[in-house]
N, C-alpha and C. Protein backbone atom coordinates (compact mmCIF):
# COMPACT_ATOMS: atom_id res chain seq x y z
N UNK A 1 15.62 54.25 -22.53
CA UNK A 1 16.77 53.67 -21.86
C UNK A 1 16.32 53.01 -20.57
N UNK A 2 16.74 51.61 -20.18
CA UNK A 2 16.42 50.84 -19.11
C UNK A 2 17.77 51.12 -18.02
N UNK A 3 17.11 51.43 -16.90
CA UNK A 3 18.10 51.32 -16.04
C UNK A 3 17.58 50.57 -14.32
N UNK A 4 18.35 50.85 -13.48
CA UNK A 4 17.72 50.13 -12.38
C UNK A 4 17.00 50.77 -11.49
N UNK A 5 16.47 50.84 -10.67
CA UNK A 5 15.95 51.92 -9.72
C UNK A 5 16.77 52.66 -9.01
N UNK A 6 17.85 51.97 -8.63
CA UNK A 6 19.00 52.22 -7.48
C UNK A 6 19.86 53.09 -8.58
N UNK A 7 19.65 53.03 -9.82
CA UNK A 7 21.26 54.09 -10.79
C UNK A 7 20.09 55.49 -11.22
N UNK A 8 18.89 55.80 -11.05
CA UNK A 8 18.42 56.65 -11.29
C UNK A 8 18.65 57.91 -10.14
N UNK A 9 18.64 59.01 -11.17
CA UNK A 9 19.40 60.18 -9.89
C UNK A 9 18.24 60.81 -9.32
N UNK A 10 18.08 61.93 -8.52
CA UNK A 10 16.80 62.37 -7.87
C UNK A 10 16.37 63.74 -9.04
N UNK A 11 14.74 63.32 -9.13
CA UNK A 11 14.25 63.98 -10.22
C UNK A 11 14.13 63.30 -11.65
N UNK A 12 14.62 62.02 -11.74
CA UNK A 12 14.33 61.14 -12.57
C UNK A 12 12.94 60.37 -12.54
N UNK A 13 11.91 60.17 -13.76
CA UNK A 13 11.08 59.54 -13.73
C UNK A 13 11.27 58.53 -14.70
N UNK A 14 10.30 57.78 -14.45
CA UNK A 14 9.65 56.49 -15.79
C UNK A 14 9.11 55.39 -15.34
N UNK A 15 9.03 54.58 -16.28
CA UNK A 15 7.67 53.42 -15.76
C UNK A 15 8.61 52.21 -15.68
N UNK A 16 8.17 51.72 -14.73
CA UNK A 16 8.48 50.59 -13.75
C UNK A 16 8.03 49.16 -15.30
N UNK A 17 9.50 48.19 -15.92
CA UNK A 17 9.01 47.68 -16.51
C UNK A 17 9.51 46.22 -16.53
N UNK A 18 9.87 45.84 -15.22
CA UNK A 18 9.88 44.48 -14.67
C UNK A 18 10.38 45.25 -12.91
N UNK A 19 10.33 43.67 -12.45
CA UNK A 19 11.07 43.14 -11.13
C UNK A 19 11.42 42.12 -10.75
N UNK A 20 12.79 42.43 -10.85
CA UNK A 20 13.66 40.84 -10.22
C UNK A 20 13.52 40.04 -9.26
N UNK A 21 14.02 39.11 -8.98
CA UNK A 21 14.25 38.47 -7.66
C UNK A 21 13.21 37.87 -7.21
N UNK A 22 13.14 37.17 -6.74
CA UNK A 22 11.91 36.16 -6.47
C UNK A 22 11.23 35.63 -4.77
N UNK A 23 10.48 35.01 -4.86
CA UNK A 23 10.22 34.60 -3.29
C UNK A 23 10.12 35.84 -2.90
N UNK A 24 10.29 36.16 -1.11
CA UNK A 24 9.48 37.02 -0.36
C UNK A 24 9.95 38.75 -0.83
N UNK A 25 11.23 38.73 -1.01
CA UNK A 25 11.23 40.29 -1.53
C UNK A 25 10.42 40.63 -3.14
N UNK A 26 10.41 39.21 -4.26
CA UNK A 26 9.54 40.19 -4.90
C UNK A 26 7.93 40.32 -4.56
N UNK A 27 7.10 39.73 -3.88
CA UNK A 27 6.12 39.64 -2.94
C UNK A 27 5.80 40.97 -2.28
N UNK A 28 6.92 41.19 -2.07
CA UNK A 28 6.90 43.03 -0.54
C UNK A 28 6.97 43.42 -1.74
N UNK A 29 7.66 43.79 -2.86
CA UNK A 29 7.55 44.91 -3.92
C UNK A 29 6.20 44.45 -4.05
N UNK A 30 6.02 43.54 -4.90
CA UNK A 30 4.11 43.84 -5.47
C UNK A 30 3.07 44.07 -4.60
N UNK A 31 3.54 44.06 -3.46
CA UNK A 31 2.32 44.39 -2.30
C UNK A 31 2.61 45.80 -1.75
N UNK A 32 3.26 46.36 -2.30
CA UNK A 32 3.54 47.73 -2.17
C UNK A 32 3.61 48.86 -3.20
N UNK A 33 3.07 47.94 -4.17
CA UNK A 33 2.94 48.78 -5.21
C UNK A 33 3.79 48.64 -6.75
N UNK A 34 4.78 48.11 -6.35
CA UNK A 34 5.65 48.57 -7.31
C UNK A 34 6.04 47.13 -7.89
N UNK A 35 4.84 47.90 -9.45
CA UNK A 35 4.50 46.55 -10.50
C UNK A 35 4.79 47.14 -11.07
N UNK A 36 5.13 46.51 -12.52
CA UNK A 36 4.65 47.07 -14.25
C UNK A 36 4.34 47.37 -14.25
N UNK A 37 4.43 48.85 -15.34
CA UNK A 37 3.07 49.55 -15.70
C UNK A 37 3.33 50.52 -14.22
N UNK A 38 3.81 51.09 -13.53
CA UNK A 38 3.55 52.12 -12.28
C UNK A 38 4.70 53.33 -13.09
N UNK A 39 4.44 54.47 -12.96
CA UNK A 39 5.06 55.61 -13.08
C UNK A 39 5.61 55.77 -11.81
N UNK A 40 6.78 56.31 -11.42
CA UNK A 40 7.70 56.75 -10.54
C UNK A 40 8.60 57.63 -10.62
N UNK A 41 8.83 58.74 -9.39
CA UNK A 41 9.81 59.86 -9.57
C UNK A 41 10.63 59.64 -8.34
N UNK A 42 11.90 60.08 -8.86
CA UNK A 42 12.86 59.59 -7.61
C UNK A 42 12.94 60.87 -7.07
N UNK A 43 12.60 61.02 -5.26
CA UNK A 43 12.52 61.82 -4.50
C UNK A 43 13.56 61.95 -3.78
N UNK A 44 14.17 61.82 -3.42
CA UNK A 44 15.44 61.58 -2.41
C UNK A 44 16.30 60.33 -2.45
N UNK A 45 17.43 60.63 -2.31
CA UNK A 45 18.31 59.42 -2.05
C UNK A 45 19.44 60.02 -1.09
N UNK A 46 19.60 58.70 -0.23
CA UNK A 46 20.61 59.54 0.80
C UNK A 46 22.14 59.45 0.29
N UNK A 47 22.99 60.25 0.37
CA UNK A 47 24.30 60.12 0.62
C UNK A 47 25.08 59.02 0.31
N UNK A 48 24.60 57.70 0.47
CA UNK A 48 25.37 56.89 0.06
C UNK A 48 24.71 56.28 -0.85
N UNK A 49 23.30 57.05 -1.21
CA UNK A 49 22.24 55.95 -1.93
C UNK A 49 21.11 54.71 -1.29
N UNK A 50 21.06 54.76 -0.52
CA UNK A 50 20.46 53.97 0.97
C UNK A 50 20.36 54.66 1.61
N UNK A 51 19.02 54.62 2.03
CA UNK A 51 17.59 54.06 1.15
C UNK A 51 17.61 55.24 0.41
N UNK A 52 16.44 55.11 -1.28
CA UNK A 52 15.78 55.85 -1.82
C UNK A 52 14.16 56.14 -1.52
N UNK A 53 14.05 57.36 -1.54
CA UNK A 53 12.78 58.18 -1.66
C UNK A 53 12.03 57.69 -3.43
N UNK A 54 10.71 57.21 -3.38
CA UNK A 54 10.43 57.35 -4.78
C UNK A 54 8.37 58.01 -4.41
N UNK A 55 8.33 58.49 -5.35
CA UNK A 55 6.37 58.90 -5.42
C UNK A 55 6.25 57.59 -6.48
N UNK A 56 5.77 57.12 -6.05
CA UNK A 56 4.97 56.05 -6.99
C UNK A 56 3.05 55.68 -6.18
N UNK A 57 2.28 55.41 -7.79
CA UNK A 57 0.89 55.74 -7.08
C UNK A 57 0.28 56.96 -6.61
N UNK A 58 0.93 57.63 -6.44
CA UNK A 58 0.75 59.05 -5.57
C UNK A 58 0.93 59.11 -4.00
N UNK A 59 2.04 57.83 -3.98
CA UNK A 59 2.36 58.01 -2.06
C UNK A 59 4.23 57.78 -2.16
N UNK A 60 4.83 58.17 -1.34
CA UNK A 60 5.73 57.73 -1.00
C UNK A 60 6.38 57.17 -0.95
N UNK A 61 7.27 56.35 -0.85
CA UNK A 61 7.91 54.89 -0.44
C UNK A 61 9.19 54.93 -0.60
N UNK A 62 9.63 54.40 -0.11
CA UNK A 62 11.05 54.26 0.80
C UNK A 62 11.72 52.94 0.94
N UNK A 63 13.06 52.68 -0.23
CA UNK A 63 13.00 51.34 -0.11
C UNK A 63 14.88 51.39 -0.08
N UNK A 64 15.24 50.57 0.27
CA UNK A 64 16.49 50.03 0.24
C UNK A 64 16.98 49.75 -1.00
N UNK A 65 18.50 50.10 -1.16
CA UNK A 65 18.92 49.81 -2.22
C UNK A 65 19.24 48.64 -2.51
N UNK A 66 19.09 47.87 -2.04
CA UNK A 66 18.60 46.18 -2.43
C UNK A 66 18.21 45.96 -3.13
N UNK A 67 16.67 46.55 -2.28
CA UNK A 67 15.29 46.32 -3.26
C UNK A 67 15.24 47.20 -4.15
N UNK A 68 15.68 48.66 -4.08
CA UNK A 68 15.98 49.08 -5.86
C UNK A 68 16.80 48.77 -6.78
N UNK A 69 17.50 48.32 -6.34
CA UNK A 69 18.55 47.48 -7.85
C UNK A 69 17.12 46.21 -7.93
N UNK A 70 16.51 45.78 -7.82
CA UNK A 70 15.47 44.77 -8.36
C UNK A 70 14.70 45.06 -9.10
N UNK A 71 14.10 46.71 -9.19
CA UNK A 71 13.33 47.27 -9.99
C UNK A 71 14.10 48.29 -11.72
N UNK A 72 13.26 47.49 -12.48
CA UNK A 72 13.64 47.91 -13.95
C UNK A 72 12.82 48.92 -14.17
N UNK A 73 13.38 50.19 -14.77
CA UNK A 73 12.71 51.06 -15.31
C UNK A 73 12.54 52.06 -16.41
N UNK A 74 11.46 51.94 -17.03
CA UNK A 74 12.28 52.75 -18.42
C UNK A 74 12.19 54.10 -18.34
N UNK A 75 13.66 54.97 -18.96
CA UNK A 75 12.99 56.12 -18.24
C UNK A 75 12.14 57.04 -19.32
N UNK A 76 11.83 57.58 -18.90
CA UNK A 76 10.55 59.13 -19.89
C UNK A 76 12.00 59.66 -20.35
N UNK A 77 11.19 60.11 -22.07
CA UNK A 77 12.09 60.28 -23.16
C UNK A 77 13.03 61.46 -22.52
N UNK A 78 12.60 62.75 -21.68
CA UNK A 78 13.67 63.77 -21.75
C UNK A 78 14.53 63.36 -20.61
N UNK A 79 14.90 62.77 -19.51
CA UNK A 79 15.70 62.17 -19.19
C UNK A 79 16.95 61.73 -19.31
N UNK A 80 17.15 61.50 -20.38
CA UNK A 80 18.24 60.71 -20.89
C UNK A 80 19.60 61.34 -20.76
């Protein structure tokens, strides 16, 4: 099942399998890691959902729900 980065709840994983949006924000995603092909677990999300916590790579990162509704992800089969 494909969903967005920003609708995944905390404790959700799966692999990163596009990214939207173009020009300088998709640029800051690929220079931060978050390409195709990356595994990711959602670590925190605040209260309103802004910003999310994700481990991707094996570090951290912390992105706005902006920039996670841009990221597609499929999730790992027990998930669902």
């Amino acid at each position: 099942m494909r969903k967005k980065l920003s609708e995944l709840a905390i404790g959700e994983t799966g692999l990163i399998v596009g990214v939207e949006g173009e020009g300088r924000i998709r640029r800051r995603l690929f220079d931060m890691g978050v390409t195709p092909g990356a595994s990711i677990l959602v670590r925190k999300k605040a209260p309103l959902g802004d910003p999310v916590e994700i481990t991707i790579r094996g570090y951290e990162l912390t992105l706005r729900k902006e920039e996670a509704a841009l990221v597609v992800v499929e999730l790992d089969g027990g998930n669902d």
